[in-house]
N, C-alpha and C. Protein backbone atom coordinates (compact mmCIF):
# COMPACT_ATOMS: atom_id res chain seq x y z
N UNK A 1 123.08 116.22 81.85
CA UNK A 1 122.24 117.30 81.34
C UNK A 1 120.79 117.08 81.72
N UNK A 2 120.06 118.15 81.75
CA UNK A 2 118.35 118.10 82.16
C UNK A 2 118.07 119.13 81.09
N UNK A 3 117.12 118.81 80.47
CA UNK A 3 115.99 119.50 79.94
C UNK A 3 115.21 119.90 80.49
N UNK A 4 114.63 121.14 80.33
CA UNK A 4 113.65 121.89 80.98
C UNK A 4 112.74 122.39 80.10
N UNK A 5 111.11 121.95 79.88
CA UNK A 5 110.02 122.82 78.97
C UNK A 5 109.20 123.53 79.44
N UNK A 6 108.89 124.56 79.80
CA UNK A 6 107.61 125.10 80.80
C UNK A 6 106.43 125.33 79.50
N UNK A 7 105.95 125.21 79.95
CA UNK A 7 104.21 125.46 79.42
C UNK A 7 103.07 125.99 80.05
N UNK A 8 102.06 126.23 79.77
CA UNK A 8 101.11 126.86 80.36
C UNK A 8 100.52 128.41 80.69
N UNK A 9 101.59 129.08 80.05
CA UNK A 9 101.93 130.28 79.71
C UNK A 9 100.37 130.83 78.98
N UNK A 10 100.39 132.19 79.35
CA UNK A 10 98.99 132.74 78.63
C UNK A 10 98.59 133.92 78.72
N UNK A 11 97.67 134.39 78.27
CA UNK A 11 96.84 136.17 78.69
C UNK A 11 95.72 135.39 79.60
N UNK A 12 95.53 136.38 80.40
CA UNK A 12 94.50 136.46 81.79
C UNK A 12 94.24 137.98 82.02
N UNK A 13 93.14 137.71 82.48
CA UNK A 13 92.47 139.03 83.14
C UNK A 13 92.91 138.90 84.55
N UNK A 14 92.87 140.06 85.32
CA UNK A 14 93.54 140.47 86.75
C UNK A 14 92.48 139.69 87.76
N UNK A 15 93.08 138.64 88.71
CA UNK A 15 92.03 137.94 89.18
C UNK A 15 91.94 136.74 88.31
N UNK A 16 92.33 136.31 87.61
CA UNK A 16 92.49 135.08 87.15
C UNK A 16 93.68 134.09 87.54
N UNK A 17 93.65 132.56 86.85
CA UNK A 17 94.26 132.48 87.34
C UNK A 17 95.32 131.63 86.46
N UNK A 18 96.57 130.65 86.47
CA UNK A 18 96.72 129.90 85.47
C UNK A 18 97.82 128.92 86.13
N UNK A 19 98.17 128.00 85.15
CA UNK A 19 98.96 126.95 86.00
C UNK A 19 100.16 126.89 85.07
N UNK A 20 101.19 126.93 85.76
CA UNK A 20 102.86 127.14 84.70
C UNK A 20 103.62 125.22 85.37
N UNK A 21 103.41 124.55 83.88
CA UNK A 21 104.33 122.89 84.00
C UNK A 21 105.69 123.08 83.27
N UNK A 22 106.66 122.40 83.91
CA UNK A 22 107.83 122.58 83.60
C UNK A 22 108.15 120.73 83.55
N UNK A 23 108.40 120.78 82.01
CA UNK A 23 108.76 119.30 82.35
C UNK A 23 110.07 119.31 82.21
N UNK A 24 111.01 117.77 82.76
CA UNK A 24 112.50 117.80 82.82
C UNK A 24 112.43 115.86 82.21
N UNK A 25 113.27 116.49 81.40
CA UNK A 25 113.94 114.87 80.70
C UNK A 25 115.68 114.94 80.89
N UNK A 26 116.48 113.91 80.91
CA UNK A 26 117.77 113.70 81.17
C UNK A 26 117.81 112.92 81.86
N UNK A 27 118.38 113.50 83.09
CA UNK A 27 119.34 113.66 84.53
C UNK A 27 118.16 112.85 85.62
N UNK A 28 118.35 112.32 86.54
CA UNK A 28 117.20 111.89 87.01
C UNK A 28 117.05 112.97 87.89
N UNK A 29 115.28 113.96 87.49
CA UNK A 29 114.31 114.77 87.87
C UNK A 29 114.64 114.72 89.71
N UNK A 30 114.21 113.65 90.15
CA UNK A 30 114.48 113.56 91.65
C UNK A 30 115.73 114.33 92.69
N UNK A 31 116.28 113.69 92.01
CA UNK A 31 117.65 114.27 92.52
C UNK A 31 117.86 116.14 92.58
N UNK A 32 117.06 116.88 91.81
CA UNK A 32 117.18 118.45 91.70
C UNK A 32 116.44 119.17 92.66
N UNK A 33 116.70 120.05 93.23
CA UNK A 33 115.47 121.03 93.53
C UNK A 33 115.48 121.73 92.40
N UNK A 34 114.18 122.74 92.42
CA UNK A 34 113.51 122.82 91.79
C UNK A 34 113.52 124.35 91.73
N UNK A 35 113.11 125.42 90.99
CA UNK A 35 113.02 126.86 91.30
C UNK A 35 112.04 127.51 90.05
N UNK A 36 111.19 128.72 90.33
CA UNK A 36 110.78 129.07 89.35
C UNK A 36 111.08 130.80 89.47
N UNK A 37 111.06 131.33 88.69
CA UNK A 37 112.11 132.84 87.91
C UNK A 37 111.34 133.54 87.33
N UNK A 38 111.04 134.91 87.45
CA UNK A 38 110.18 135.29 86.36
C UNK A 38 111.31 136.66 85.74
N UNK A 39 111.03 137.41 84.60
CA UNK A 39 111.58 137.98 84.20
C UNK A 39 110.31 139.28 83.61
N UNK A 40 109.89 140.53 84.02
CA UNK A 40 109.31 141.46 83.52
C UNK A 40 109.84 142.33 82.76
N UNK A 41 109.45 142.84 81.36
CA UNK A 41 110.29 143.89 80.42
C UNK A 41 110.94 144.73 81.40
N UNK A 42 112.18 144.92 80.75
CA UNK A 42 112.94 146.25 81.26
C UNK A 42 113.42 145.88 82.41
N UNK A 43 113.13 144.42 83.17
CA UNK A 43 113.54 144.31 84.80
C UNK A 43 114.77 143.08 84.84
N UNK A 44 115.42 143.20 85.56
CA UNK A 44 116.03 141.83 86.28
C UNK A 44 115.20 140.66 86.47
N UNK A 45 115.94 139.77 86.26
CA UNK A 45 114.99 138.23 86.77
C UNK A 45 115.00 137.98 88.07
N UNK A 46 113.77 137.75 88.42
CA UNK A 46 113.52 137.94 90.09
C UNK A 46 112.88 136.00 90.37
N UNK A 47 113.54 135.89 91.94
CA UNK A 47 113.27 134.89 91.90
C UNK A 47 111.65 134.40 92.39
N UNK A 48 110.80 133.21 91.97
CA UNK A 48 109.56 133.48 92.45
C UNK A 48 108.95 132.31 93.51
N UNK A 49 109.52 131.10 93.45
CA UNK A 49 109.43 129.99 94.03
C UNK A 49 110.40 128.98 93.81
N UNK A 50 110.59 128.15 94.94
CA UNK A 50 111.50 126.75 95.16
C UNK A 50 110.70 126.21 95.84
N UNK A 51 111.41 124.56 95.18
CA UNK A 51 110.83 123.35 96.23
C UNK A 51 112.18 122.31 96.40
N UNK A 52 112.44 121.69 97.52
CA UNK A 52 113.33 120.98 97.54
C UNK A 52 112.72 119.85 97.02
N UNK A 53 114.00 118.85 96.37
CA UNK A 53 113.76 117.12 95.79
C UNK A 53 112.70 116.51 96.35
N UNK A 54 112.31 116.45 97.59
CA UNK A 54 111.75 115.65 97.71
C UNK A 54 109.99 116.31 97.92
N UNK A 55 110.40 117.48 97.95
CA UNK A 55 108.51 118.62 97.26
C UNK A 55 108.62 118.96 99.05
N UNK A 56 109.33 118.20 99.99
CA UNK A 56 109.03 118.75 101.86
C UNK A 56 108.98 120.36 101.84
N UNK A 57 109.65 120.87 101.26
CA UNK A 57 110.49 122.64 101.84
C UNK A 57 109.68 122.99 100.49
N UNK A 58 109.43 124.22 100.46
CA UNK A 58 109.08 125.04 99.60
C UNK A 58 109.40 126.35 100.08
N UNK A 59 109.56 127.44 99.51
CA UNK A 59 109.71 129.18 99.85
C UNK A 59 109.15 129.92 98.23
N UNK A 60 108.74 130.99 98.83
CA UNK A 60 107.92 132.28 98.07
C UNK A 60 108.60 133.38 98.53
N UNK A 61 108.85 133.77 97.71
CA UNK A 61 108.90 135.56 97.14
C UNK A 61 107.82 136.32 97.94
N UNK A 62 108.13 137.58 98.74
CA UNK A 62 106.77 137.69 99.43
C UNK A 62 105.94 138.17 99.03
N UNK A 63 105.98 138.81 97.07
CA UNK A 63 104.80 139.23 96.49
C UNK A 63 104.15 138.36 96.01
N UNK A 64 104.04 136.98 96.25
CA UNK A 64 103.63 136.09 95.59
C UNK A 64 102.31 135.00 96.87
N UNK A 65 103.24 134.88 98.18
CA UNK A 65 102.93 134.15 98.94
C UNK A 65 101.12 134.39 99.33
N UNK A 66 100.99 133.40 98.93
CA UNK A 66 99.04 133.33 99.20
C UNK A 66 98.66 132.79 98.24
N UNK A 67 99.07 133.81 97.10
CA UNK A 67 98.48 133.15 95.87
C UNK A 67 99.21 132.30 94.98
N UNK A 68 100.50 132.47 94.67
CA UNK A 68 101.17 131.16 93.98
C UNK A 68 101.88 130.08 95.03
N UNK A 69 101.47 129.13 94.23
CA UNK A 69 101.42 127.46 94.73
C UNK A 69 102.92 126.80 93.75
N UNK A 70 103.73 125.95 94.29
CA UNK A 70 104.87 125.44 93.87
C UNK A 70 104.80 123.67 94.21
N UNK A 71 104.80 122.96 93.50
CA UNK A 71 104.64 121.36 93.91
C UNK A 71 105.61 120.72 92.44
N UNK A 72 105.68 120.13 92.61
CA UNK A 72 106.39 118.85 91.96
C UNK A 72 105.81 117.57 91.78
N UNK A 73 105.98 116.60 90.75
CA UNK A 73 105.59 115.29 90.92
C UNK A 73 106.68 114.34 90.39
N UNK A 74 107.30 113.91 90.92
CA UNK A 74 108.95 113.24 90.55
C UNK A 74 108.47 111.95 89.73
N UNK A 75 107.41 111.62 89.84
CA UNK A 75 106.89 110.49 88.64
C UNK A 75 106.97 110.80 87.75
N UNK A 76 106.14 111.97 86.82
CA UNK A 76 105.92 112.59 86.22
C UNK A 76 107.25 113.12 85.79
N UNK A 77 108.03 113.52 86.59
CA UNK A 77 109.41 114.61 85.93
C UNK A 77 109.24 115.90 85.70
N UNK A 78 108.31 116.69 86.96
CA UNK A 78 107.03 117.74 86.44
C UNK A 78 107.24 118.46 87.46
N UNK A 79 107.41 119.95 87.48
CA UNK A 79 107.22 120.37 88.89
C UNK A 79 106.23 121.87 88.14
N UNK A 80 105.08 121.98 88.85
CA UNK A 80 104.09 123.08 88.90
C UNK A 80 104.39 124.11 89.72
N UNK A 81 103.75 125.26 88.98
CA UNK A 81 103.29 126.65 89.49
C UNK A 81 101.92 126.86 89.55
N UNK A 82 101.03 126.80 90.58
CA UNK A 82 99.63 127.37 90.33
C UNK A 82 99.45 128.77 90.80
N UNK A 83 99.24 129.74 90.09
CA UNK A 83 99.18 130.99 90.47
C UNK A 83 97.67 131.38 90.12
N UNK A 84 97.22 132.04 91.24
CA UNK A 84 95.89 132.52 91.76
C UNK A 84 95.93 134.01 91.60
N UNK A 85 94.64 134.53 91.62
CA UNK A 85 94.86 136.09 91.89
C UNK A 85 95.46 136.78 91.66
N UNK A 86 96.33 136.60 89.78
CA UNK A 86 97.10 137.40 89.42
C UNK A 86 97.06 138.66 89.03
N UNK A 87 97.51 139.31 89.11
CA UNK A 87 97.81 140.83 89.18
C UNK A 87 98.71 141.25 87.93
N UNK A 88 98.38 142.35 87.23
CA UNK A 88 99.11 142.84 86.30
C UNK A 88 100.55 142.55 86.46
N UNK A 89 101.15 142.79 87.79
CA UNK A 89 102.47 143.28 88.23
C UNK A 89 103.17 141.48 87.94
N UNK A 90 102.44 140.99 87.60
CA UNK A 90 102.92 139.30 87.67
C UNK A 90 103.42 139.31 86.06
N UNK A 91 102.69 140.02 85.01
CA UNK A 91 103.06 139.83 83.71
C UNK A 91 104.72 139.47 83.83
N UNK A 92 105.26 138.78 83.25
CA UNK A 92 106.67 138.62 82.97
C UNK A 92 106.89 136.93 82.21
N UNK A 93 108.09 136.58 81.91
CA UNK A 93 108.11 135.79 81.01
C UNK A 93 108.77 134.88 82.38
N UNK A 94 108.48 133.79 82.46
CA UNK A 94 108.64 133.04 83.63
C UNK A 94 109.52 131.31 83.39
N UNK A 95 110.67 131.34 84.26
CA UNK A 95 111.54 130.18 83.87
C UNK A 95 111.31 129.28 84.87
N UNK A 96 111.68 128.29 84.52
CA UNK A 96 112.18 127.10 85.16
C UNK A 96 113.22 126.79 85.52
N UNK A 97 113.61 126.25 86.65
CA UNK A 97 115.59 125.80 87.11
C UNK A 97 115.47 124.86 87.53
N UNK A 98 116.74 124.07 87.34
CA UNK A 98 117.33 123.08 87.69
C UNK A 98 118.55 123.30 88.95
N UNK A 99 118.41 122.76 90.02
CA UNK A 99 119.86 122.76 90.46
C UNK A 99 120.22 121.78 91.91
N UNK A 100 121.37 122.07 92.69
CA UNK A 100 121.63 120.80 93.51
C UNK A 100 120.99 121.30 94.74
N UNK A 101 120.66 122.54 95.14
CA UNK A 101 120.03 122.76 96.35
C UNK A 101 119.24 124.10 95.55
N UNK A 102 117.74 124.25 96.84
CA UNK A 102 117.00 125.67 97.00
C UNK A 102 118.06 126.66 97.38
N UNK A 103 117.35 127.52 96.01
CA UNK A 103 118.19 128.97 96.56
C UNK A 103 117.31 130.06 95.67
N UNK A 104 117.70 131.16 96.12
CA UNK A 104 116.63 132.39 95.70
C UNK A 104 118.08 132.75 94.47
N UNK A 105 118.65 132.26 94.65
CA UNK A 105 120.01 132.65 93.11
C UNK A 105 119.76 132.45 92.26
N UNK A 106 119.51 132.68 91.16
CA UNK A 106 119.44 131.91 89.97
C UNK A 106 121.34 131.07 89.98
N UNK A 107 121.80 131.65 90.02
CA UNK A 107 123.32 131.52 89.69
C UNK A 107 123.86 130.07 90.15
N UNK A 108 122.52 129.72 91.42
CA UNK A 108 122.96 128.62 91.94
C UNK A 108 122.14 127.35 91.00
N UNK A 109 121.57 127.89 89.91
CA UNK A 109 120.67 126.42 89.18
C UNK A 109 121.65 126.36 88.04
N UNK A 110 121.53 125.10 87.41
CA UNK A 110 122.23 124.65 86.84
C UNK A 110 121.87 124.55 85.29
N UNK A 111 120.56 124.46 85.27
CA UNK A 111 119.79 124.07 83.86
C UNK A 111 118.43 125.39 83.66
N UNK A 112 117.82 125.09 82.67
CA UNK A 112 117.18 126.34 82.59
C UNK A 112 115.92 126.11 81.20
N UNK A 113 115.19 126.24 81.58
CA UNK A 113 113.91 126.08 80.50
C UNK A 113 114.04 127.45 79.28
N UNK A 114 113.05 127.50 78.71
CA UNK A 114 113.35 128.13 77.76
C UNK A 114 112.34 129.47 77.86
N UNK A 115 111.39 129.17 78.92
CA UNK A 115 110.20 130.28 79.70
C UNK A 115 109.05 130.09 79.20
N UNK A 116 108.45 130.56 79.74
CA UNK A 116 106.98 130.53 79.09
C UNK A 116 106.21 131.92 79.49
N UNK A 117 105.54 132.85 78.80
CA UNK A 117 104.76 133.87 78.60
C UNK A 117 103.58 134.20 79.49
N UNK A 118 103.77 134.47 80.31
CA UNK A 118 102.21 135.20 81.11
C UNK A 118 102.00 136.58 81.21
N UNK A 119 101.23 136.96 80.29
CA UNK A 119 100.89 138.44 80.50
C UNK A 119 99.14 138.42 81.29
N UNK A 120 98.67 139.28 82.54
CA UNK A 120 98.13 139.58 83.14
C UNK A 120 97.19 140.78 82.54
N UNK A 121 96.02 141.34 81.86
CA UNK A 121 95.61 142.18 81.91
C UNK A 121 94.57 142.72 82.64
N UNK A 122 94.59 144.09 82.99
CA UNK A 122 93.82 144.67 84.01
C UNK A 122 92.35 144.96 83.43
């Protein structure tokens, strides 16, 4: 089993910016890639970033790419979101995954945080 906590969650003005930590206790952290999920009222959960185990590979969502940042620190047991230049359209409640390879699936992660809150106002 892995635990997943994200934090960092918040209100921002449009053009701001904020940083989403996902910590993982259990399973040894290393061994997972990594994925982050967001979920907007009324919408499907869309996928928003991955990083493979070892932080080399990363991929973005292409409404995202420029401004959100995806890293990991396998010491720590920690993998980050830094998102820049957010935009209303970013508001959504945003997860964390666990799983054995990168994938834009959720279906393919295994474990799952509990989300954390970013609403964006204009």
């Amino acid at each position: 089993q892995v635990q997943l906590v994200e934090s960092g969650g918040g209100l921002v003005q449009a053009g701001g910016s904020l940083r989403l930590s996902c910590a993982a206790s259990g399973r040894t952290f290393s061994n997972y890639a990594m994925g982050w999920f967001r979920q907007a009222p009324g919408k499907d959960r869309e996928f928003v970033a991955d990083i493979s185990w070892t932080g080399g590979r990363v991929y973005y969502t292409d409404s995202v790419k420029g401004r959100f940042t995806i890293s990991r620190d396998n010491a720590l047991n920690t993998v980050y979101l830094q998102m820049n230049s957010l935009e209303p359209e970013d508001t959504a409640v945003y997860y964390c995954a666990a799983g054995r390879i990168t994938s834009r699936r959720g279906g393919d992660y295994d474990y799952w945080g509990q989300g954390t809150q970013v609403i964006v106002s204009s």
